[in-house]
PDB file of N, CA and C in Angstrom:
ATOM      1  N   UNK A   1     -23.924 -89.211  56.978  1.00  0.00           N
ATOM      2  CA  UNK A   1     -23.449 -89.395  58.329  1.00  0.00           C
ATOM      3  C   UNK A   1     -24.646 -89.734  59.202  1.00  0.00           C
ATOM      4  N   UNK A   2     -24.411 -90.659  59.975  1.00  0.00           N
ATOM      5  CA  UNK A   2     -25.598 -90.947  60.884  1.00  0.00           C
ATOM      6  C   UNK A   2     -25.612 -90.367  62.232  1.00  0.00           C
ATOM      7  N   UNK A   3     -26.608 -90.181  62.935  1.00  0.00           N
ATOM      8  CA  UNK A   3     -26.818 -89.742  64.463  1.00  0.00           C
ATOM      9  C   UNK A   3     -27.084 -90.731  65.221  1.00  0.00           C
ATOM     10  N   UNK A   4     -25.807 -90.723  66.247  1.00  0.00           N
ATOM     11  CA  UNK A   4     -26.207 -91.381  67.492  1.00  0.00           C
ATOM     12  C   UNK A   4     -26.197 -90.798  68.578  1.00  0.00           C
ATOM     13  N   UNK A   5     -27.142 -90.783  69.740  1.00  0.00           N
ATOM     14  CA  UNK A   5     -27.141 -90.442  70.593  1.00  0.00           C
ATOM     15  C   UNK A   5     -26.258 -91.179  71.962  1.00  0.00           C
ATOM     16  N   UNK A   6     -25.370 -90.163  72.748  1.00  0.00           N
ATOM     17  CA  UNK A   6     -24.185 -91.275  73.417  1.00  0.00           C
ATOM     18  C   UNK A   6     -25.234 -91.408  74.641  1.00  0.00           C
ATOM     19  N   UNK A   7     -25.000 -92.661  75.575  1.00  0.00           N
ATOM     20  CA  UNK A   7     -25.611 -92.957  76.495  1.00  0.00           C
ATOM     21  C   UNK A   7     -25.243 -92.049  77.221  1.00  0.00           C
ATOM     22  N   UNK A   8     -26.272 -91.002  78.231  1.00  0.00           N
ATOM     23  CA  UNK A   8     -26.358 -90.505  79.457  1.00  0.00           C
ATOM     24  C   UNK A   8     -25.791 -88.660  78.559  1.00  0.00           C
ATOM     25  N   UNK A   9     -26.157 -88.290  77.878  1.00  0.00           N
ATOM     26  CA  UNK A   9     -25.599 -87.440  77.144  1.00  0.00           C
ATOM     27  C   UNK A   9     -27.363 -86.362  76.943  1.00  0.00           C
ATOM     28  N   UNK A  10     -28.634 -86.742  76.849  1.00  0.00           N
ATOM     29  CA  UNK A  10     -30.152 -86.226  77.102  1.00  0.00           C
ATOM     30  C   UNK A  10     -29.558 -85.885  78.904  1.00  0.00           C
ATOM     31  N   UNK A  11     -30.345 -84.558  78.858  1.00  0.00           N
ATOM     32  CA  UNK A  11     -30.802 -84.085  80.324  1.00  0.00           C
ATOM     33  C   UNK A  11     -31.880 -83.433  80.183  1.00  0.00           C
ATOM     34  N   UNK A  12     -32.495 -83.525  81.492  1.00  0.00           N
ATOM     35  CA  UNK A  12     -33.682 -82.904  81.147  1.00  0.00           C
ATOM     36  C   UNK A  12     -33.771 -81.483  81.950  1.00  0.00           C
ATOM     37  N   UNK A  13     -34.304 -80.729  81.498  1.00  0.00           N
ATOM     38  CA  UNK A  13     -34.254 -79.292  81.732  1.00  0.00           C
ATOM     39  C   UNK A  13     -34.093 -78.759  83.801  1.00  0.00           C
ATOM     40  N   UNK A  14     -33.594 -78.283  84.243  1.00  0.00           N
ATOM     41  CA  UNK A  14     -33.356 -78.096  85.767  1.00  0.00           C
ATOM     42  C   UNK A  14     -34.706 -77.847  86.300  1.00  0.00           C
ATOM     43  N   UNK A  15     -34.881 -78.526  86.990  1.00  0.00           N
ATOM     44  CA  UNK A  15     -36.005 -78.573  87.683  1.00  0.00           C
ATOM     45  C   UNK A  15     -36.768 -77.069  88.483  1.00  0.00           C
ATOM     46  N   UNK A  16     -37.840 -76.166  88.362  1.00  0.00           N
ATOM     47  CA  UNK A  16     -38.544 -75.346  88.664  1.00  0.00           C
ATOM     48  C   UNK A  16     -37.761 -74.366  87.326  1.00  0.00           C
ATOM     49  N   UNK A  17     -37.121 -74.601  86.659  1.00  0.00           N
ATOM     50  CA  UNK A  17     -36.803 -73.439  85.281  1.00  0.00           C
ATOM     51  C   UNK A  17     -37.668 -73.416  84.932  1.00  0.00           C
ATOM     52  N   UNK A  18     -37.589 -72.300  83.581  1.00  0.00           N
ATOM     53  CA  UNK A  18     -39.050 -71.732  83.220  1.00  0.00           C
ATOM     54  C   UNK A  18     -38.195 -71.053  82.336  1.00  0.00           C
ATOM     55  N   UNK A  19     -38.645 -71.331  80.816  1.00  0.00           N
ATOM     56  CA  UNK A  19     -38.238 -70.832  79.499  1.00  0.00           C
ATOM     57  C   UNK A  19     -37.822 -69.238  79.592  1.00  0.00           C
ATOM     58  N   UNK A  20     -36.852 -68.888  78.408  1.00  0.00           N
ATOM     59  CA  UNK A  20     -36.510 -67.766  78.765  1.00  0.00           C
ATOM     60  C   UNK A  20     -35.744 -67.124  77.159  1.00  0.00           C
ATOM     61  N   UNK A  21     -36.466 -68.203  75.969  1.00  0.00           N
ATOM     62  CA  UNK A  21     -36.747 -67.957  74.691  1.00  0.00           C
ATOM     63  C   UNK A  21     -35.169 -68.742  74.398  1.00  0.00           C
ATOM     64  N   UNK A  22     -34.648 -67.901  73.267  1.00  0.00           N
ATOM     65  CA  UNK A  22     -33.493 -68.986  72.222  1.00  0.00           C
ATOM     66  C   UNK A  22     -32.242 -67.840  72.209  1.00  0.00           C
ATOM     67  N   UNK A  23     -31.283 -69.142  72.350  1.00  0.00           N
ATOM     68  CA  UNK A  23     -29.935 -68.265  72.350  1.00  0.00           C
ATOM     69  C   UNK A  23     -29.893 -67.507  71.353  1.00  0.00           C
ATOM     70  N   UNK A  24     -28.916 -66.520  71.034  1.00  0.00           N
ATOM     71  CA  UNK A  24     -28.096 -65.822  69.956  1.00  0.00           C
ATOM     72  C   UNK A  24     -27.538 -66.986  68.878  1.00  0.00           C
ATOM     73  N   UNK A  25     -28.311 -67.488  67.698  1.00  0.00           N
ATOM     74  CA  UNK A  25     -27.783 -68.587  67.006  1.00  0.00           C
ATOM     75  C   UNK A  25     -25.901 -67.904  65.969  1.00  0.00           C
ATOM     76  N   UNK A  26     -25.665 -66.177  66.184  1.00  0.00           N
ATOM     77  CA  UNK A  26     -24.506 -65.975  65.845  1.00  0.00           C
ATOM     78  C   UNK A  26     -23.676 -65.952  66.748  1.00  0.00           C
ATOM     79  N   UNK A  27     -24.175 -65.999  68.087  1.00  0.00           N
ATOM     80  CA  UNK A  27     -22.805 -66.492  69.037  1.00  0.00           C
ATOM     81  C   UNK A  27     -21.930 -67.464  69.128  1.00  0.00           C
ATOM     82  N   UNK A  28     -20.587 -67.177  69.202  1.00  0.00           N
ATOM     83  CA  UNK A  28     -19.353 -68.051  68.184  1.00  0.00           C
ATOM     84  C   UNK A  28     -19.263 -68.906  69.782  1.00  0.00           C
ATOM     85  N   UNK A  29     -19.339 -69.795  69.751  1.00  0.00           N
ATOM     86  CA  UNK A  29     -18.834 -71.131  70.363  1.00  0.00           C
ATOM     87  C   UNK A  29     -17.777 -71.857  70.076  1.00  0.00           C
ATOM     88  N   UNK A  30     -17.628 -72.504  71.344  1.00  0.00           N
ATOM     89  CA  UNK A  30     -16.115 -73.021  71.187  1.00  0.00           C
ATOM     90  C   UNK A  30     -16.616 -74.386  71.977  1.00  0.00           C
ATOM     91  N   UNK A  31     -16.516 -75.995  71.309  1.00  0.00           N
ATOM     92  CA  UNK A  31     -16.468 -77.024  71.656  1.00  0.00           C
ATOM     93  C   UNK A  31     -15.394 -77.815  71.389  1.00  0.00           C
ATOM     94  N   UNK A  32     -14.778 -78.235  72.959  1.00  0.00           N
ATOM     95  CA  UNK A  32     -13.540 -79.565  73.059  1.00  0.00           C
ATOM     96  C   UNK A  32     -14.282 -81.073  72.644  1.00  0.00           C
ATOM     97  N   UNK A  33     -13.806 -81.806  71.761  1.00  0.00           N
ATOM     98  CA  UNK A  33     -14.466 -83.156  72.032  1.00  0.00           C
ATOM     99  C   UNK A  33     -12.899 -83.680  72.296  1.00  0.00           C
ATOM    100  N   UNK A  34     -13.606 -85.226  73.048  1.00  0.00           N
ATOM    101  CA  UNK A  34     -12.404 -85.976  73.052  1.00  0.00           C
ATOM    102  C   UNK A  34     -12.942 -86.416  72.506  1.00  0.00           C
ATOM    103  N   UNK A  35     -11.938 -87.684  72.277  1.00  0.00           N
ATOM    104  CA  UNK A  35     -11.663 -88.806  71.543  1.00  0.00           C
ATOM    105  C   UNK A  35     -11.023 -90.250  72.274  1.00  0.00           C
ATOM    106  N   UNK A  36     -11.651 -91.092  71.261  1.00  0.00           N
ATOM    107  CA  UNK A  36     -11.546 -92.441  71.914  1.00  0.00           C
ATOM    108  C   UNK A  36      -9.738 -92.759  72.368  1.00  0.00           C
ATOM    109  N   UNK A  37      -9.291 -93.331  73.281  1.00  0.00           N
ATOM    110  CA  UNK A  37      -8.143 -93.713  73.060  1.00  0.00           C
ATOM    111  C   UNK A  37      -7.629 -94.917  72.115  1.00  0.00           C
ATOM    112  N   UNK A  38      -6.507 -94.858  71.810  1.00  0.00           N
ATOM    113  CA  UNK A  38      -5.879 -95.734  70.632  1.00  0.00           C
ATOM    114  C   UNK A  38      -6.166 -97.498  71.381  1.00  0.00           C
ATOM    115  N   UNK A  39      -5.559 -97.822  72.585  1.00  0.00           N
ATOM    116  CA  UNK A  39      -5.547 -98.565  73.575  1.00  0.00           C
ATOM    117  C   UNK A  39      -6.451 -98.533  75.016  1.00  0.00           C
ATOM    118  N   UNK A  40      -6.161 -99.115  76.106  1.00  0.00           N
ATOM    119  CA  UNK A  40      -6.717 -99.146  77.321  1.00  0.00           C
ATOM    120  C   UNK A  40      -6.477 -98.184  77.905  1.00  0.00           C
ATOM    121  N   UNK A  41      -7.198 -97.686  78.827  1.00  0.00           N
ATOM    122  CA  UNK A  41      -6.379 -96.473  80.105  1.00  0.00           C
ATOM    123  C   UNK A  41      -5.151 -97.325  80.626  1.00  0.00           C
ATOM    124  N   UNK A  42      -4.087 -96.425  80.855  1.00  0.00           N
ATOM    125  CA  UNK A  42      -3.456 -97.333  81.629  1.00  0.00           C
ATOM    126  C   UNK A  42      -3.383 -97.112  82.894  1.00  0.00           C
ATOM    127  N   UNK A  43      -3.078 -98.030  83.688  1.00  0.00           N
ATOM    128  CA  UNK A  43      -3.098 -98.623  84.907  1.00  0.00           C
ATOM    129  C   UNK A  43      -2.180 -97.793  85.668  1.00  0.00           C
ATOM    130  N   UNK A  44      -1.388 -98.676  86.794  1.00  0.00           N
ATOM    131  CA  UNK A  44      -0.293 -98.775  87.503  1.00  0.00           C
ATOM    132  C   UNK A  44       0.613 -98.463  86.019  1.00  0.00           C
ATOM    133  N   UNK A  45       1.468 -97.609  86.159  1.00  0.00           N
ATOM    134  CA  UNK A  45       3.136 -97.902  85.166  1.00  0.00           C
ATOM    135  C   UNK A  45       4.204 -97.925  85.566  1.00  0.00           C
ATOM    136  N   UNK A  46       4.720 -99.057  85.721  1.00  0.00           N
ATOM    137  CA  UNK A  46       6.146 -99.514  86.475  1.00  0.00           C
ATOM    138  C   UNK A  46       7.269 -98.274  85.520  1.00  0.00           C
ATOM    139  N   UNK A  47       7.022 -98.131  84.419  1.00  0.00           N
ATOM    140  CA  UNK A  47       8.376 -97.178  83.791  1.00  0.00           C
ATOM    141  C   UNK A  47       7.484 -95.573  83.413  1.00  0.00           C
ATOM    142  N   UNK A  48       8.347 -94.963  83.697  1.00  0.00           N
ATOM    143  CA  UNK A  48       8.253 -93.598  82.969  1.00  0.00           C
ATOM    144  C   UNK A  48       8.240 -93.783  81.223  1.00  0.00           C
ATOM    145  N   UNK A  49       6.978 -93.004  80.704  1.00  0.00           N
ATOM    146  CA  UNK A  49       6.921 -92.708  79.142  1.00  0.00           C
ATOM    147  C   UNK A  49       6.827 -91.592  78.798  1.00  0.00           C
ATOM    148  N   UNK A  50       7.872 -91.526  77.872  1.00  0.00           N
ATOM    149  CA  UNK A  50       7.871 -90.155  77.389  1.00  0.00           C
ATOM    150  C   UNK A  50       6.724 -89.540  77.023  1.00  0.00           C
ATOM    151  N   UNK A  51       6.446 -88.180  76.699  1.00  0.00           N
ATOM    152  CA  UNK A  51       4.744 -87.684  75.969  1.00  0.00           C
ATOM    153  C   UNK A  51       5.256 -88.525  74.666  1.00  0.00           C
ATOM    154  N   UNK A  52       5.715 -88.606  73.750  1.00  0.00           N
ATOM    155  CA  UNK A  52       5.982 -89.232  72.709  1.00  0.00           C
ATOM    156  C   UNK A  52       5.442 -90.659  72.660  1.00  0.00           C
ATOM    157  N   UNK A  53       6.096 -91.635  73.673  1.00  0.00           N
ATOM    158  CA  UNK A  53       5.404 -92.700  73.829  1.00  0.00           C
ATOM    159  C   UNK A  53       4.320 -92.889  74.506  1.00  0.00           C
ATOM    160  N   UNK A  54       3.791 -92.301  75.608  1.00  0.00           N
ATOM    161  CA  UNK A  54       2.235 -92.380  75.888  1.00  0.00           C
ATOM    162  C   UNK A  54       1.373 -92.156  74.518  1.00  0.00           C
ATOM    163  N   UNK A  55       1.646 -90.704  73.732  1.00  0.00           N
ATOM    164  CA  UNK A  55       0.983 -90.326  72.171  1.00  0.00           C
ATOM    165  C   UNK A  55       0.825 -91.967  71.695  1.00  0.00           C
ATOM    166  N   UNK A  56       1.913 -92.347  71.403  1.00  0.00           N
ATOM    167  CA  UNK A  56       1.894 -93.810  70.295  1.00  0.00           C
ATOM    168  C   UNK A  56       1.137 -94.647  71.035  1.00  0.00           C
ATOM    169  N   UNK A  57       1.076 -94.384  72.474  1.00  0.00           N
ATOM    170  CA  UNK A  57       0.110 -96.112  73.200  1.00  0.00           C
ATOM    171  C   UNK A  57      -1.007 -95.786  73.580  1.00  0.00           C
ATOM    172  N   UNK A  58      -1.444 -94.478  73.850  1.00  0.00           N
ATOM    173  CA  UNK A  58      -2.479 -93.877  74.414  1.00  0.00           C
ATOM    174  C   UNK A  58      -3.228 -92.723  74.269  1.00  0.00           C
ATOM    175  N   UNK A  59      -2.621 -92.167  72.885  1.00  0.00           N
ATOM    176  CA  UNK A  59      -3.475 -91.117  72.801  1.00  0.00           C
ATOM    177  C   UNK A  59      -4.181 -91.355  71.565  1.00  0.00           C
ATOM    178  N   UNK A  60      -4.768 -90.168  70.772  1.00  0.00           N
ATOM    179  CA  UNK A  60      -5.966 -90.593  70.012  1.00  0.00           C
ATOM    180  C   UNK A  60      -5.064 -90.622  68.340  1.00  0.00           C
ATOM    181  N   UNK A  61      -6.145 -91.526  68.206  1.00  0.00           N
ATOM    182  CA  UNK A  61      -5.590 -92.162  66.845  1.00  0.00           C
ATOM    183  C   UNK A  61      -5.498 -91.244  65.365  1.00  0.00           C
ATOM    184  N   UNK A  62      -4.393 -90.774  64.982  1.00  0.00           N
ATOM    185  CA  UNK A  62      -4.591 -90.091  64.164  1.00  0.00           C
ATOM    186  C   UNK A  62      -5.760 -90.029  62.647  1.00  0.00           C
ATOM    187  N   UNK A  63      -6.558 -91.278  62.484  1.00  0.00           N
ATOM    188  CA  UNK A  63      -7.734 -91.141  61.566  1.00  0.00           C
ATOM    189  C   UNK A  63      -8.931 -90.781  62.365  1.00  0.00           C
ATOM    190  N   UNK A  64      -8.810 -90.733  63.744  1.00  0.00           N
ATOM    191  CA  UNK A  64     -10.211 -90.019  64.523  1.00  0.00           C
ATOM    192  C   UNK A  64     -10.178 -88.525  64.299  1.00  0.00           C
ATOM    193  N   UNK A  65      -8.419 -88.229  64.809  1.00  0.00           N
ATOM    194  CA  UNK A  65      -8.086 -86.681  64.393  1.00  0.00           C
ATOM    195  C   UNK A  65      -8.690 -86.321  62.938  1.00  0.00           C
ATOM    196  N   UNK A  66      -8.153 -87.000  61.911  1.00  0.00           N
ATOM    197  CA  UNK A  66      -8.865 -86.548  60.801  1.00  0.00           C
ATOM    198  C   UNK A  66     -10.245 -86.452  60.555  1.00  0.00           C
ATOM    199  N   UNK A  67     -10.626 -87.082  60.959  1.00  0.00           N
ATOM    200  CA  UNK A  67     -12.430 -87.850  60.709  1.00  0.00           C
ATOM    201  C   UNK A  67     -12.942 -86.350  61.504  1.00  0.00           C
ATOM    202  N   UNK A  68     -12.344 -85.835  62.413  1.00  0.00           N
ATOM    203  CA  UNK A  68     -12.609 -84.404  63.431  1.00  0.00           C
ATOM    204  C   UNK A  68     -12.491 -83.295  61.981  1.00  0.00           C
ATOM    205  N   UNK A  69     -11.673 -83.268  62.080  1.00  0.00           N
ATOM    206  CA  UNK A  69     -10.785 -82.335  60.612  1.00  0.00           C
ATOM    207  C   UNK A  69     -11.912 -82.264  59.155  1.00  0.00           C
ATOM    208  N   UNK A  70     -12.161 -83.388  59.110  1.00  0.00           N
ATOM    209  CA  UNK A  70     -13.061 -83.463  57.652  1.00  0.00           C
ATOM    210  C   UNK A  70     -14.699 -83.167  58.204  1.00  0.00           C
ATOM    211  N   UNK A  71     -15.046 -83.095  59.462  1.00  0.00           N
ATOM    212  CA  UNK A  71     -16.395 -82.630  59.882  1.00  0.00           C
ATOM    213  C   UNK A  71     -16.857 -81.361  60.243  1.00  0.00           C
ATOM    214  N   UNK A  72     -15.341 -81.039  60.918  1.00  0.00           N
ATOM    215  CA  UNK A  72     -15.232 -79.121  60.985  1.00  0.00           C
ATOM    216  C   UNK A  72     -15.037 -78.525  59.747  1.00  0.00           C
ATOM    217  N   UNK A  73     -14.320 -78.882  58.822  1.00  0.00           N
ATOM    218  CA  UNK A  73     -14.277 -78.517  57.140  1.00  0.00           C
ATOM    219  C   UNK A  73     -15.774 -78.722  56.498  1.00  0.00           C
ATOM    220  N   UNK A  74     -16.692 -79.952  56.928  1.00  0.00           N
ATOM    221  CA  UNK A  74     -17.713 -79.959  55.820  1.00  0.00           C
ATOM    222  C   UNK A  74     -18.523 -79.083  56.649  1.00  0.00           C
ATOM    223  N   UNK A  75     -18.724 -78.519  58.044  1.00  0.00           N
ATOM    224  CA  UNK A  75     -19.759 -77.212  58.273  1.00  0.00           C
ATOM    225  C   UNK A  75     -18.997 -76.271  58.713  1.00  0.00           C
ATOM    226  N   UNK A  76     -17.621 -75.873  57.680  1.00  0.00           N
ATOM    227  CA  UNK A  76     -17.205 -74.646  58.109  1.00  0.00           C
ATOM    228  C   UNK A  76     -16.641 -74.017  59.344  1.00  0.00           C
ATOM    229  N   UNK A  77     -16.271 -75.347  60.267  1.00  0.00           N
ATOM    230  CA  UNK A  77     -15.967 -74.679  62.022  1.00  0.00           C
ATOM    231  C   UNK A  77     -14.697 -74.532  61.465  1.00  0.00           C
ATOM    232  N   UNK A  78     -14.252 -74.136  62.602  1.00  0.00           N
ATOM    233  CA  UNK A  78     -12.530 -73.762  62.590  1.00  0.00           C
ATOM    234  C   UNK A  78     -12.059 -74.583  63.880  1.00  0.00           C
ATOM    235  N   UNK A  79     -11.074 -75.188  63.075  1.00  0.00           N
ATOM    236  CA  UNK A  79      -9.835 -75.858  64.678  1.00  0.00           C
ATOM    237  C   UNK A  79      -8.861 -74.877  65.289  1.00  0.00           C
ATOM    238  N   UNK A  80      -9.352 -75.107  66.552  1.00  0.00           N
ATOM    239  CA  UNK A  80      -8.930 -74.020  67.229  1.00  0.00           C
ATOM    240  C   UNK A  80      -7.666 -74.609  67.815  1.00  0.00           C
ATOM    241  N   UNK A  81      -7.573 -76.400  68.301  1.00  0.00           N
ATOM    242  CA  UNK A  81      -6.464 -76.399  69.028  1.00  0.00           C
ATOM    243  C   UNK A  81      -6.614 -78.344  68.983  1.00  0.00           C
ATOM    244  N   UNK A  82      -5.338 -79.367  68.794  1.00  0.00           N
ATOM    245  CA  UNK A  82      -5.858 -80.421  68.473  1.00  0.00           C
ATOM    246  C   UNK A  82      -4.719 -80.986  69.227  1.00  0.00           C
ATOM    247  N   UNK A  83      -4.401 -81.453  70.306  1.00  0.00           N
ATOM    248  CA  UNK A  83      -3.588 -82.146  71.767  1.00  0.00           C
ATOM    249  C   UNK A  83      -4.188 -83.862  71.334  1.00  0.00           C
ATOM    250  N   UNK A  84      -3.446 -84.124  70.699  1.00  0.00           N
ATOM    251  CA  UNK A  84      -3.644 -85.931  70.299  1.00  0.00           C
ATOM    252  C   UNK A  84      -3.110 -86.614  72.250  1.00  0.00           C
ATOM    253  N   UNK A  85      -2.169 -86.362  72.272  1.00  0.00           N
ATOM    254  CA  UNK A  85      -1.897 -87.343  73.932  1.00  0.00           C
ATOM    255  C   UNK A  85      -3.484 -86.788  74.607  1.00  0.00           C
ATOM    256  N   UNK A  86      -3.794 -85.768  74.571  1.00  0.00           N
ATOM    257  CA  UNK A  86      -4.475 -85.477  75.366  1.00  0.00           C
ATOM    258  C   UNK A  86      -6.045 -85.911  75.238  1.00  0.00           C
ATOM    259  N   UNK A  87      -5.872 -86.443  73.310  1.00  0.00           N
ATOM    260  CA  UNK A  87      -6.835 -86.554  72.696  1.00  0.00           C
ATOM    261  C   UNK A  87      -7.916 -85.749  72.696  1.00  0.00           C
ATOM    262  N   UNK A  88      -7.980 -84.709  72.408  1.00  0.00           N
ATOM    263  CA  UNK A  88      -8.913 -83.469  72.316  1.00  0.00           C
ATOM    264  C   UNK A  88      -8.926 -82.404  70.920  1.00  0.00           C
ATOM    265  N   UNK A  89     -10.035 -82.240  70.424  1.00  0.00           N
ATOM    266  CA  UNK A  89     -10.086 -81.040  69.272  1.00  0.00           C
ATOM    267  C   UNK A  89     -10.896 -80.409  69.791  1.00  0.00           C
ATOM    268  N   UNK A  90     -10.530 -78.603  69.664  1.00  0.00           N
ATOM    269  CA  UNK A  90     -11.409 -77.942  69.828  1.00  0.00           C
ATOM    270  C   UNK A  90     -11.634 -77.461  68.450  1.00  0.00           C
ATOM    271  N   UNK A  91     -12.815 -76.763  68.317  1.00  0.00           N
ATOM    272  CA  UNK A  91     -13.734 -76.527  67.208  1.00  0.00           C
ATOM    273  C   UNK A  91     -14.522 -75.200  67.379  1.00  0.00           C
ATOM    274  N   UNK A  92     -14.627 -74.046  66.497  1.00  0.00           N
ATOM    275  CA  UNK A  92     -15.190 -73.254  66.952  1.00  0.00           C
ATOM    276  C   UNK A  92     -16.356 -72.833  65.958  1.00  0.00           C
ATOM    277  N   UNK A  93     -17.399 -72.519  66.291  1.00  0.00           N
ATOM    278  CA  UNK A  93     -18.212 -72.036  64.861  1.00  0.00           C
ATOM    279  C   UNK A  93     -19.607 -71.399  66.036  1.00  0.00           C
ATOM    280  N   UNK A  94     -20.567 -70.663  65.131  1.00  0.00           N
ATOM    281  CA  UNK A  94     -21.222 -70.414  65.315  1.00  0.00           C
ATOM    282  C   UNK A  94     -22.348 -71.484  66.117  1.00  0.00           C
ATOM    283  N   UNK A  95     -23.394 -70.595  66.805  1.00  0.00           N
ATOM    284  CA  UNK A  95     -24.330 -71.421  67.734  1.00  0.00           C
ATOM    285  C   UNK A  95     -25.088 -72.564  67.011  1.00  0.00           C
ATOM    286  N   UNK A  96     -25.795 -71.545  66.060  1.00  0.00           N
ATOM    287  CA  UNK A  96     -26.681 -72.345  65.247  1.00  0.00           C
ATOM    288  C   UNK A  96     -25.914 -73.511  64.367  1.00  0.00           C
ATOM    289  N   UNK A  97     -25.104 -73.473  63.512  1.00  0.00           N
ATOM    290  CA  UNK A  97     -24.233 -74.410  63.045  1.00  0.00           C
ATOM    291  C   UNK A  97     -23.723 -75.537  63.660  1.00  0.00           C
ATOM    292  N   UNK A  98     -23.544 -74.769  65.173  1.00  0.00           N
ATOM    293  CA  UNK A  98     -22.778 -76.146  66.181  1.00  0.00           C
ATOM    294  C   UNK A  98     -23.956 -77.012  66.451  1.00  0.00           C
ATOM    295  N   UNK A  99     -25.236 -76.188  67.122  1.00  0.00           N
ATOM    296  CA  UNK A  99     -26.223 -77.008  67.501  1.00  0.00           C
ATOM    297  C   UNK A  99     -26.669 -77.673  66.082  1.00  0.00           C
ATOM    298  N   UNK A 100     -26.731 -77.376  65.194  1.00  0.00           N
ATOM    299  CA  UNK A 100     -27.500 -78.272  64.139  1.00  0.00           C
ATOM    300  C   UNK A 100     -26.219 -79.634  63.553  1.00  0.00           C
ATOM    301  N   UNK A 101     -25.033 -79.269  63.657  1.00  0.00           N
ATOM    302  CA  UNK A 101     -24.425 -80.706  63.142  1.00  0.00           C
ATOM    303  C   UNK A 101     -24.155 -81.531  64.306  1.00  0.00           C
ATOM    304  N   UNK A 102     -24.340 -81.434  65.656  1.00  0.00           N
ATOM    305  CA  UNK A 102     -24.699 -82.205  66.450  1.00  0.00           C
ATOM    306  C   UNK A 102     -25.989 -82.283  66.616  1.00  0.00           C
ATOM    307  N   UNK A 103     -26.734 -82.121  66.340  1.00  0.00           N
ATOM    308  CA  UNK A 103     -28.402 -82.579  66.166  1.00  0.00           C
ATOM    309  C   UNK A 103     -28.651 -81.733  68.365  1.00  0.00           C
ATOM    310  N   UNK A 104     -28.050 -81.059  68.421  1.00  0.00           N
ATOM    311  CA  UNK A 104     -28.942 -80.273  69.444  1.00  0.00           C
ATOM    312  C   UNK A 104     -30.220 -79.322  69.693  1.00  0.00           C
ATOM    313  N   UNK A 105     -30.431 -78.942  70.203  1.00  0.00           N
ATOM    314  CA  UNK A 105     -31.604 -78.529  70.307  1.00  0.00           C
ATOM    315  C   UNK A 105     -31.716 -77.791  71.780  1.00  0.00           C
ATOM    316  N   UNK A 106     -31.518 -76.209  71.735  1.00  0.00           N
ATOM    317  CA  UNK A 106     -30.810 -75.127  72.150  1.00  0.00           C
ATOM    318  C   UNK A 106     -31.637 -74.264  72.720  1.00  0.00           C
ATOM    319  N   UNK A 107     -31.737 -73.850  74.331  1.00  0.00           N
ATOM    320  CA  UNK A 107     -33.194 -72.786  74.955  1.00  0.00           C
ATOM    321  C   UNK A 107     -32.158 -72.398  75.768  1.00  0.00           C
ATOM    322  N   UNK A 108     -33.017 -70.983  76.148  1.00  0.00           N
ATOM    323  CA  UNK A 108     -32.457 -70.297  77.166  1.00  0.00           C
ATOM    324  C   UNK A 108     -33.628 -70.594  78.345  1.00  0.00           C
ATOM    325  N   UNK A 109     -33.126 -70.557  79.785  1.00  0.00           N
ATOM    326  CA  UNK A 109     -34.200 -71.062  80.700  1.00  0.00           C
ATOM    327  C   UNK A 109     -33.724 -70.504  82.089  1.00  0.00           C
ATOM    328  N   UNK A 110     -34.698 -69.491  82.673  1.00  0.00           N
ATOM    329  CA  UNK A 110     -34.316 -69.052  84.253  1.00  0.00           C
ATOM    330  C   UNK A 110     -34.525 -69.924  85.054  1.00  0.00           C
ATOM    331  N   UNK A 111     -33.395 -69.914  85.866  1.00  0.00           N
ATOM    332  CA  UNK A 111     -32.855 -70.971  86.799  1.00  0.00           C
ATOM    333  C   UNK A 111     -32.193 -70.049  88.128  1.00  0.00           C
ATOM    334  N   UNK A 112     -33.125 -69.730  89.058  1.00  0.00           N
ATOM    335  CA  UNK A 112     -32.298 -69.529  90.593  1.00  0.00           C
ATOM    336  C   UNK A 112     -32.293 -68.093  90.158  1.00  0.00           C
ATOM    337  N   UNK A 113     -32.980 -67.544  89.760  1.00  0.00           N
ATOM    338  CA  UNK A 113     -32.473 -65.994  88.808  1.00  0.00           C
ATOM    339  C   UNK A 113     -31.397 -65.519  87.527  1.00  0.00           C
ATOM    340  N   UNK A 114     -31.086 -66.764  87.639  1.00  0.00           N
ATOM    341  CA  UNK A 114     -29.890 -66.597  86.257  1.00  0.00           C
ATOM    342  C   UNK A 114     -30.544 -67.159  85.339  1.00  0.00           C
ATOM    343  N   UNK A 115     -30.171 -67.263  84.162  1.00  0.00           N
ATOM    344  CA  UNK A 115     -30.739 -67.286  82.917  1.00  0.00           C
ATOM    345  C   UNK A 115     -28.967 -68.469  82.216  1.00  0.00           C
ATOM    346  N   UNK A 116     -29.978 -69.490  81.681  1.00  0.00           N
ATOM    347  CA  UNK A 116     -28.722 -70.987  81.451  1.00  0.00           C
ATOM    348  C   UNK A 116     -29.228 -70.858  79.837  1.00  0.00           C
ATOM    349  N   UNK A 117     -28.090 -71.569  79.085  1.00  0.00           N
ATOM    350  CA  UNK A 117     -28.349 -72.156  77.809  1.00  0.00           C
ATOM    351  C   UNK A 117     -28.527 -73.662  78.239  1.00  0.00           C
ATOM    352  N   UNK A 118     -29.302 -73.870  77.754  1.00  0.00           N
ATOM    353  CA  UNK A 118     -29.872 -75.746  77.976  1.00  0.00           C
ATOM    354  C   UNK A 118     -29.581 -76.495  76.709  1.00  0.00           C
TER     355      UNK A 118
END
């Protein structure tokens, strides 16, 4: 599997923070991704569509759903919840696991007196 990085997706750490060491890599996380739509956004719609037919014109394509399905299976996450119209999987697994099959790279950092995962 290859890594791409999506445009505008790097941030750089909040400005006057100041390190504050590394998350809990067994804290269970929970990530929504979407997914591409099947078609265009749509526009103006002169007719009412059922959720049924928006699903078939506009929501996510059932081999993206899978392609989701076979990536949470090969590092062990769990699907927590998978809304195709809505085009969304959530995914749950541990910190360290999540950050490493998305190629993240994970700090804790005081900010304003609170303390952020970055």
């Amino acid at each position: 599997m290859s890594t791409a990085i999506l445009p505008g997706s790097h941030r750089d750490h909040p400005v006057a923070s100041q390190p504050a060491g590394l998350p809990d890599p067994n804290q269970s996380l929970h990530v929504t991704l979407v997914l591409r739509r099947r078609t265009e956004a749509p526009g103006a719609i002169d007719a009412h569509l059922s959720r049924t037919e928006f699903l078939s014109l506009h929501g996510a394509d059932p081999a993206d759903i899978q392609a989701v399905e076979d990536f949470a299976a090969e590092h062990e996450f769990s699907i927590a919840r998978i809304d195709p119209a809505a085009r969304t999987v959530a995914i749950t697994g541990p910190l360290a696991a999540l950050a490493e099959a998305f190629g993240a790279a994970l700090e804790l950092r005081h900010v304003n007196g609170r303390v952020l995962r970055t």
